[in-house]
PDB file of N, CA and C in Angstrom:
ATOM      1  N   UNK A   1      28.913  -8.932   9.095  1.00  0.00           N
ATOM      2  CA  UNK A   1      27.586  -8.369   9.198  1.00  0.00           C
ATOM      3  C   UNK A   1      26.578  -9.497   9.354  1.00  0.00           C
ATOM      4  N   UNK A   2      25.157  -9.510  10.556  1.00  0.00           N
ATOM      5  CA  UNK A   2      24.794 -10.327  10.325  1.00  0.00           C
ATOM      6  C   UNK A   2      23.447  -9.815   9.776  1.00  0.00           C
ATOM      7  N   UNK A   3      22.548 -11.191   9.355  1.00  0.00           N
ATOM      8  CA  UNK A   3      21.558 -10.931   8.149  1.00  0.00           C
ATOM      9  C   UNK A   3      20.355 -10.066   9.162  1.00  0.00           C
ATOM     10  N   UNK A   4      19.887  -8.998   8.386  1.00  0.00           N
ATOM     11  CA  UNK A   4      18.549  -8.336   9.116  1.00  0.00           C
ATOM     12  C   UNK A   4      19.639  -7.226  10.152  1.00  0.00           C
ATOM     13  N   UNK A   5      20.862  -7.240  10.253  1.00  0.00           N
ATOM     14  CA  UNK A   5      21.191  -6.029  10.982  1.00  0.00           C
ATOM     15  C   UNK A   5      20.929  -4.717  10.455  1.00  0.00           C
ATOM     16  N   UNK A   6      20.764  -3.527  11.227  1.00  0.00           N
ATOM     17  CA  UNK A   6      20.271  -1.965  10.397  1.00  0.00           C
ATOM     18  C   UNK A   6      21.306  -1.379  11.016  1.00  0.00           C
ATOM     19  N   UNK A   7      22.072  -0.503  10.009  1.00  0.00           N
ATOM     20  CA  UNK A   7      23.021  -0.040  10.026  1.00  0.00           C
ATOM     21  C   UNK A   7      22.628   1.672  10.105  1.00  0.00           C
ATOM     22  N   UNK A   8      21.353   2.121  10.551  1.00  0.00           N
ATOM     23  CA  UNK A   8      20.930   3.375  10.550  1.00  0.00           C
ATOM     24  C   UNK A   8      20.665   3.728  11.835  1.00  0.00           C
ATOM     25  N   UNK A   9      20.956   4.931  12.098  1.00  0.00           N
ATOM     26  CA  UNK A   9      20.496   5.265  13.683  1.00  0.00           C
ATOM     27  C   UNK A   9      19.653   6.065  13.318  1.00  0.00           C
ATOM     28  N   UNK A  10      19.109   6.601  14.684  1.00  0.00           N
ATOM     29  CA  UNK A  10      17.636   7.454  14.832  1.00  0.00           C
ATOM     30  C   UNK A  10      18.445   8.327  15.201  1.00  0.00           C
ATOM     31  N   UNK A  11      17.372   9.772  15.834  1.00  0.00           N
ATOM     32  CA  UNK A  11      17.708  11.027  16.414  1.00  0.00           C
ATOM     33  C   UNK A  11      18.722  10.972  17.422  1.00  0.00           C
ATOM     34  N   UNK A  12      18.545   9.743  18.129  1.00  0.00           N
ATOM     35  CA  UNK A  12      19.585  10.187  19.334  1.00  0.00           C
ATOM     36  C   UNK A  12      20.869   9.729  19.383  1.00  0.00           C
ATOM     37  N   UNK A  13      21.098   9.064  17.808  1.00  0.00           N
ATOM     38  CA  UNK A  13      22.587   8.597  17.109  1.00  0.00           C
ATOM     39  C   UNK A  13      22.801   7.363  18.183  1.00  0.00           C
ATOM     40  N   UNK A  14      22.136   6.537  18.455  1.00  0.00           N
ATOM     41  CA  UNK A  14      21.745   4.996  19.086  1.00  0.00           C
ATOM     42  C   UNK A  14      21.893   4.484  17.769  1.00  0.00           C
ATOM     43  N   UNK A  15      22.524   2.916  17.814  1.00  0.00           N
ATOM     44  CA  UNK A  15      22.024   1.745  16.890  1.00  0.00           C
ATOM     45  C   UNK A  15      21.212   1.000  17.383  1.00  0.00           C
ATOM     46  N   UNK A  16      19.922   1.105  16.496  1.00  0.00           N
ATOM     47  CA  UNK A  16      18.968   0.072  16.936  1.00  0.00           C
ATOM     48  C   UNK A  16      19.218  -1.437  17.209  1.00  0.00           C
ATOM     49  N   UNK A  17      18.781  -2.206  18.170  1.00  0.00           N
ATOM     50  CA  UNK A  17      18.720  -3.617  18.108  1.00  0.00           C
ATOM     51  C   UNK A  17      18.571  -4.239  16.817  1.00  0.00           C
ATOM     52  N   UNK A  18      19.327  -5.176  16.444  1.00  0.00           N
ATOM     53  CA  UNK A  18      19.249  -6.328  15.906  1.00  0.00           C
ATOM     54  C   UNK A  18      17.605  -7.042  15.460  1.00  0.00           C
ATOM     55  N   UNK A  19      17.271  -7.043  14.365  1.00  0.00           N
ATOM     56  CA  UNK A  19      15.689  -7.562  14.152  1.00  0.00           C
ATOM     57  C   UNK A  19      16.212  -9.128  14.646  1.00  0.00           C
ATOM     58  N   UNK A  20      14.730  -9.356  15.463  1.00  0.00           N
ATOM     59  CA  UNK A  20      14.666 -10.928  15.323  1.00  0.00           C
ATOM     60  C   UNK A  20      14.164 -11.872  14.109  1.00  0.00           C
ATOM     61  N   UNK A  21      14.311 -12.936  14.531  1.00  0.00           N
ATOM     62  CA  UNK A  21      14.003 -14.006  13.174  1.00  0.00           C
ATOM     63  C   UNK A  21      12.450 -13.516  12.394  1.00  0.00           C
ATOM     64  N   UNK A  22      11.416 -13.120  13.296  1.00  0.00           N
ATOM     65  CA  UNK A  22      10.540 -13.029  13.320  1.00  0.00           C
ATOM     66  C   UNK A  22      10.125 -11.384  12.472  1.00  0.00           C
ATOM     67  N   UNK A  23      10.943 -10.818  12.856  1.00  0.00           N
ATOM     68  CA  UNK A  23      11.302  -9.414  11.862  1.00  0.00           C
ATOM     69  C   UNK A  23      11.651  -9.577  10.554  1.00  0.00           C
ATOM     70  N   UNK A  24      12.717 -10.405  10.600  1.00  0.00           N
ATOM     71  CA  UNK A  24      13.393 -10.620   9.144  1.00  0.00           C
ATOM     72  C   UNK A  24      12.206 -10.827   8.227  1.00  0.00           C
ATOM     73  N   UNK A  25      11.500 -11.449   8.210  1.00  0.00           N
ATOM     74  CA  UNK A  25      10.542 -12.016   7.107  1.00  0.00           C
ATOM     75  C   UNK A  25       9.258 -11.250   7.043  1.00  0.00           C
ATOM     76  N   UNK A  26       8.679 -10.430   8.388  1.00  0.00           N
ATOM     77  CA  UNK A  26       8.053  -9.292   7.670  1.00  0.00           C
ATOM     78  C   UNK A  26       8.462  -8.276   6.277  1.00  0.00           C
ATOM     79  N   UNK A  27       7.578  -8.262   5.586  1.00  0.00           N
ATOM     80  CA  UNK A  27       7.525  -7.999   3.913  1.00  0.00           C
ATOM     81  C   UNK A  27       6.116  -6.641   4.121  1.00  0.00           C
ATOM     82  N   UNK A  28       6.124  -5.532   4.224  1.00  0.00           N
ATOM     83  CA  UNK A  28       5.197  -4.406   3.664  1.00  0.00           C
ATOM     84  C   UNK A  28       4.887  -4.763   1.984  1.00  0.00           C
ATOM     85  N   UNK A  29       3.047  -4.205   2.235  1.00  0.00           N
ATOM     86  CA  UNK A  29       2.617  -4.604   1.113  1.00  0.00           C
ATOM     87  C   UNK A  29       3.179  -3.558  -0.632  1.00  0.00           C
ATOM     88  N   UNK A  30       3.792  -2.814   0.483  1.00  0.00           N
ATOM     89  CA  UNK A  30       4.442  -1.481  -0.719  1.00  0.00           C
ATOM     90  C   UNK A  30       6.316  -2.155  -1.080  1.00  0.00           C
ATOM     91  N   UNK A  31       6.732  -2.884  -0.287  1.00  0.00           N
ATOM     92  CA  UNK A  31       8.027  -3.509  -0.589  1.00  0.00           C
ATOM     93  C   UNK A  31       7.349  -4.692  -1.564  1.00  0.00           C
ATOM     94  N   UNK A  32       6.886  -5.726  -1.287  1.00  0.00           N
ATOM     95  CA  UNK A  32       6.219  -6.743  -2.271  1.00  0.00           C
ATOM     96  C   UNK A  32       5.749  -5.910  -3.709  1.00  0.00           C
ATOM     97  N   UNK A  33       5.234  -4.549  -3.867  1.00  0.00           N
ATOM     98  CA  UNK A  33       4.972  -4.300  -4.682  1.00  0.00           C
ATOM     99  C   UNK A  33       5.823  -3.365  -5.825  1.00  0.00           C
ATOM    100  N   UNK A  34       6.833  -2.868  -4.810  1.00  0.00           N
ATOM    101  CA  UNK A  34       8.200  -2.022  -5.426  1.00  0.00           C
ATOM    102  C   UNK A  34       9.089  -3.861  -6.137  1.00  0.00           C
ATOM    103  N   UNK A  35       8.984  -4.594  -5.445  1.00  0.00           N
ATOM    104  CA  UNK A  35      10.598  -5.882  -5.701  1.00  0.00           C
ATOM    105  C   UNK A  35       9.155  -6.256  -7.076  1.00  0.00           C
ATOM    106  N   UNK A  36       7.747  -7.073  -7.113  1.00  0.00           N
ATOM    107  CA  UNK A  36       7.376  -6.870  -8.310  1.00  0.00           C
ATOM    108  C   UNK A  36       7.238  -5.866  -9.292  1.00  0.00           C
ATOM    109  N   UNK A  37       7.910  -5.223  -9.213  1.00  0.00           N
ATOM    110  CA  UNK A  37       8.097  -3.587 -10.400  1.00  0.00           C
ATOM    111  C   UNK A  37       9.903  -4.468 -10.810  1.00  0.00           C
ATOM    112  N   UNK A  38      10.478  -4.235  -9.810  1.00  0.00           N
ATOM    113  CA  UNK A  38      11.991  -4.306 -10.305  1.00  0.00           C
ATOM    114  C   UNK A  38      12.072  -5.387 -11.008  1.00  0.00           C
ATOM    115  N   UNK A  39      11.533  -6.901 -10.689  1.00  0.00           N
ATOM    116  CA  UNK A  39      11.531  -7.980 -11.269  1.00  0.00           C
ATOM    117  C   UNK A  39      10.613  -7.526 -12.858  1.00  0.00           C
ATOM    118  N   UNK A  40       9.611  -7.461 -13.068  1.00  0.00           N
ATOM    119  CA  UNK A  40       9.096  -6.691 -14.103  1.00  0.00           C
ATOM    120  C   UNK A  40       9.782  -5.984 -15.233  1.00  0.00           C
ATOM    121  N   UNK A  41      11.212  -5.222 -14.517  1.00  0.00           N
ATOM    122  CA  UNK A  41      11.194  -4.457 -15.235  1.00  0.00           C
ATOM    123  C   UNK A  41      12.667  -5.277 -15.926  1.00  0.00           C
ATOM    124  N   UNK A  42      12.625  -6.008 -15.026  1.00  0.00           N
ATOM    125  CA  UNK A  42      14.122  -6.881 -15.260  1.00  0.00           C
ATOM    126  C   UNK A  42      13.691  -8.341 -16.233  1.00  0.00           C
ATOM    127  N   UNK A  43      12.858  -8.949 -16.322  1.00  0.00           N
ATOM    128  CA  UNK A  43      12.041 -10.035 -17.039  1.00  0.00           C
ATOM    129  C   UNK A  43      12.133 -10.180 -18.583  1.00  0.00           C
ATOM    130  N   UNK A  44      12.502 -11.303 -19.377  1.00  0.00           N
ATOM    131  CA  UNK A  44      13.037 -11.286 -20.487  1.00  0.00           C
ATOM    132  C   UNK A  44      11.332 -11.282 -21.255  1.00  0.00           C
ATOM    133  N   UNK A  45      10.190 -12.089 -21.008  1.00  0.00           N
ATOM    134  CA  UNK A  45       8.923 -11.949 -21.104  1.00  0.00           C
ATOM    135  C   UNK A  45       8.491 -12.270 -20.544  1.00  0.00           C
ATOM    136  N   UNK A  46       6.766 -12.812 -20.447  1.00  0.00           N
ATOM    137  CA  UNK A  46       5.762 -12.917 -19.367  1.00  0.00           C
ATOM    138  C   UNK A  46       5.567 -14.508 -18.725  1.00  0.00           C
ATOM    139  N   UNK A  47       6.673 -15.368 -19.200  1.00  0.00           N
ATOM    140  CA  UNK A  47       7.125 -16.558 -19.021  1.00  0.00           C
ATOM    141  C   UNK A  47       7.989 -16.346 -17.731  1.00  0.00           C
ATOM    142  N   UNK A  48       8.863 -15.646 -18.194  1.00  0.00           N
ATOM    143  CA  UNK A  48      10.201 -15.638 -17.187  1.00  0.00           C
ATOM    144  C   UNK A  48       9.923 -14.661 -16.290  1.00  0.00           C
ATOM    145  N   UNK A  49       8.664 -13.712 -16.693  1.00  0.00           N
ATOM    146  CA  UNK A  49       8.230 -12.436 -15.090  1.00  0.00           C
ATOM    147  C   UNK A  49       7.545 -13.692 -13.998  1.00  0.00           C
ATOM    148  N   UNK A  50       6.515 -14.190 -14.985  1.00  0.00           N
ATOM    149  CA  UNK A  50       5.643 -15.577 -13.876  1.00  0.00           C
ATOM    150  C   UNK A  50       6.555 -16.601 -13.083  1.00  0.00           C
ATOM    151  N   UNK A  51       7.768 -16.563 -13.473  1.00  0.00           N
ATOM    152  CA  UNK A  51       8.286 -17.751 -13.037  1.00  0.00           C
ATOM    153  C   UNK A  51       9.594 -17.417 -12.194  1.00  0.00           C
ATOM    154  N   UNK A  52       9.842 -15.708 -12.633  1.00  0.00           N
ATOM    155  CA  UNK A  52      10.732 -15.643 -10.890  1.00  0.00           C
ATOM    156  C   UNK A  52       9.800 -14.976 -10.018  1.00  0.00           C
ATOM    157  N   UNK A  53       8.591 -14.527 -10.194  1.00  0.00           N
ATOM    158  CA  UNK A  53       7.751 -13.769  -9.406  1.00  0.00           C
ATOM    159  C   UNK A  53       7.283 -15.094  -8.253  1.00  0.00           C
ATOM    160  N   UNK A  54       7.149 -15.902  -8.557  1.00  0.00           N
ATOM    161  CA  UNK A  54       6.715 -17.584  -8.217  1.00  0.00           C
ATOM    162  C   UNK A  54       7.712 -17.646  -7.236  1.00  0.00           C
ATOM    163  N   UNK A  55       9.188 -17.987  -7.844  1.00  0.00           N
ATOM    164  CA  UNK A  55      10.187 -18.418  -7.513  1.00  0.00           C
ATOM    165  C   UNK A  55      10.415 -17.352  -6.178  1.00  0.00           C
ATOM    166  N   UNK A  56      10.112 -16.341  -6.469  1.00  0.00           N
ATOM    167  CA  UNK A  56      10.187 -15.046  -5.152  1.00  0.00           C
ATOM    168  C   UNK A  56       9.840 -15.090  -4.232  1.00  0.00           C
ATOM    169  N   UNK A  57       8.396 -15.643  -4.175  1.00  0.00           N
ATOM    170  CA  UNK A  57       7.479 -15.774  -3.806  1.00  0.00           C
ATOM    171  C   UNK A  57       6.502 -14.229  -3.506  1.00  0.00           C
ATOM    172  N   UNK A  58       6.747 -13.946  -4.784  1.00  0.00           N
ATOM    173  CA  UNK A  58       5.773 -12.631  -5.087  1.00  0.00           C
ATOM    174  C   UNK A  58       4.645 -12.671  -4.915  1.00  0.00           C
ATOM    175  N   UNK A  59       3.864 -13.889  -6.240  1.00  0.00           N
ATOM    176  CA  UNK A  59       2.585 -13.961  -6.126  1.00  0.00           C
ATOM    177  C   UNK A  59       1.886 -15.370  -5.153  1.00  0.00           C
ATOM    178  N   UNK A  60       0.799 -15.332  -5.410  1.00  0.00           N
ATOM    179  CA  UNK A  60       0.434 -15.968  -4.622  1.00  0.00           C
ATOM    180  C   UNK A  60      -0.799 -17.215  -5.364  1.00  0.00           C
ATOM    181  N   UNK A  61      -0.714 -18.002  -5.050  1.00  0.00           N
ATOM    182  CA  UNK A  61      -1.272 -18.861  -5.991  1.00  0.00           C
ATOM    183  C   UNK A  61      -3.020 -18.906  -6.331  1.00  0.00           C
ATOM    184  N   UNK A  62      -3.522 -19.168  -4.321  1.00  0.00           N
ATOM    185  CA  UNK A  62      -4.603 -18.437  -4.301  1.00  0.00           C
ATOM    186  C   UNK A  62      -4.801 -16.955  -3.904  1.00  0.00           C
ATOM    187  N   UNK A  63      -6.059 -16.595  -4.921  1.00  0.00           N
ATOM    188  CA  UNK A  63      -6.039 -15.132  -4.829  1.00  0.00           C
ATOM    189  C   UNK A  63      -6.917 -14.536  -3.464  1.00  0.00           C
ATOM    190  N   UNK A  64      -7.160 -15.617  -2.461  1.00  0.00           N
ATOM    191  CA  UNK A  64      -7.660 -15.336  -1.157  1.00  0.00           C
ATOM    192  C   UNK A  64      -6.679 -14.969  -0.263  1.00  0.00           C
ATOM    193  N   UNK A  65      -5.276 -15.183  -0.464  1.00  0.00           N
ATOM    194  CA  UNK A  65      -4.998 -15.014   0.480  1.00  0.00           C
ATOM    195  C   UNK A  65      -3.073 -14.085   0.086  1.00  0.00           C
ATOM    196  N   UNK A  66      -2.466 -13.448   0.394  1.00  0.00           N
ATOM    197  CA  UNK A  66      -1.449 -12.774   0.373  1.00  0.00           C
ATOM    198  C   UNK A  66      -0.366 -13.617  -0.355  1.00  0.00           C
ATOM    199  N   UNK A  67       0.545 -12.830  -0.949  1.00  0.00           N
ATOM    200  CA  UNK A  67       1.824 -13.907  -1.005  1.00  0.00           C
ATOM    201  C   UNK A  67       2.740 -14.370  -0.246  1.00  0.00           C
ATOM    202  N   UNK A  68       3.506 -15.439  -0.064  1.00  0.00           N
ATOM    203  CA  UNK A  68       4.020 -16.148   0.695  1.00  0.00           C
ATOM    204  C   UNK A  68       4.771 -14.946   1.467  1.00  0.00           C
ATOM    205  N   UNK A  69       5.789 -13.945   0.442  1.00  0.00           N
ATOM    206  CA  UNK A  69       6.227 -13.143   1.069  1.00  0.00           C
ATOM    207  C   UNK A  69       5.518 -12.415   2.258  1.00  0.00           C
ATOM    208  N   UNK A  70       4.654 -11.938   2.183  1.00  0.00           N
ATOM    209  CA  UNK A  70       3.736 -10.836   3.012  1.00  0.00           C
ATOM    210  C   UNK A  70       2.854 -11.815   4.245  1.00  0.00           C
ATOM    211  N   UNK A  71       3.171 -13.402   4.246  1.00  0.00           N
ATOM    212  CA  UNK A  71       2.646 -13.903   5.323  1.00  0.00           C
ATOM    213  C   UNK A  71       2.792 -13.814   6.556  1.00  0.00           C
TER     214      UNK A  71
END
């Protein structure tokens, strides 16, 4: 399997193309905000939520601008 392949077809039972590189790393601001819930809910305390949310690249350092993910 390769990474970013979709294994779902549409209506007309076609497999969609292959995402490009450029696909892969698009991040929706509702996925960034579902994976910070799961990490959250998975976090031993507010040490170890800050520091894989970081490591994720969940948050974002300045608050002007998105997280790394969602760039």
């Amino acid at each position: 399997m390769t990474i970013g392949a979709r294994r779902t077809t549409d209506d007309t039972g076609s497999i969609p193309a292959p995402r490009n590189a450029a696909d892969a790393f698009k991040v929706s601001d509702e996925q960034v905000q579902r994976a910070r819930l799961v990490v959250a809910e998975n976090s031993a305390d507010s040490a170890d939520l800050r520091e894989l949310l970081d490591m994720l690249g969940l948050i974002s350092g300045n608050p002007d601008q998105p997280p790394p993910v969602a760039r």
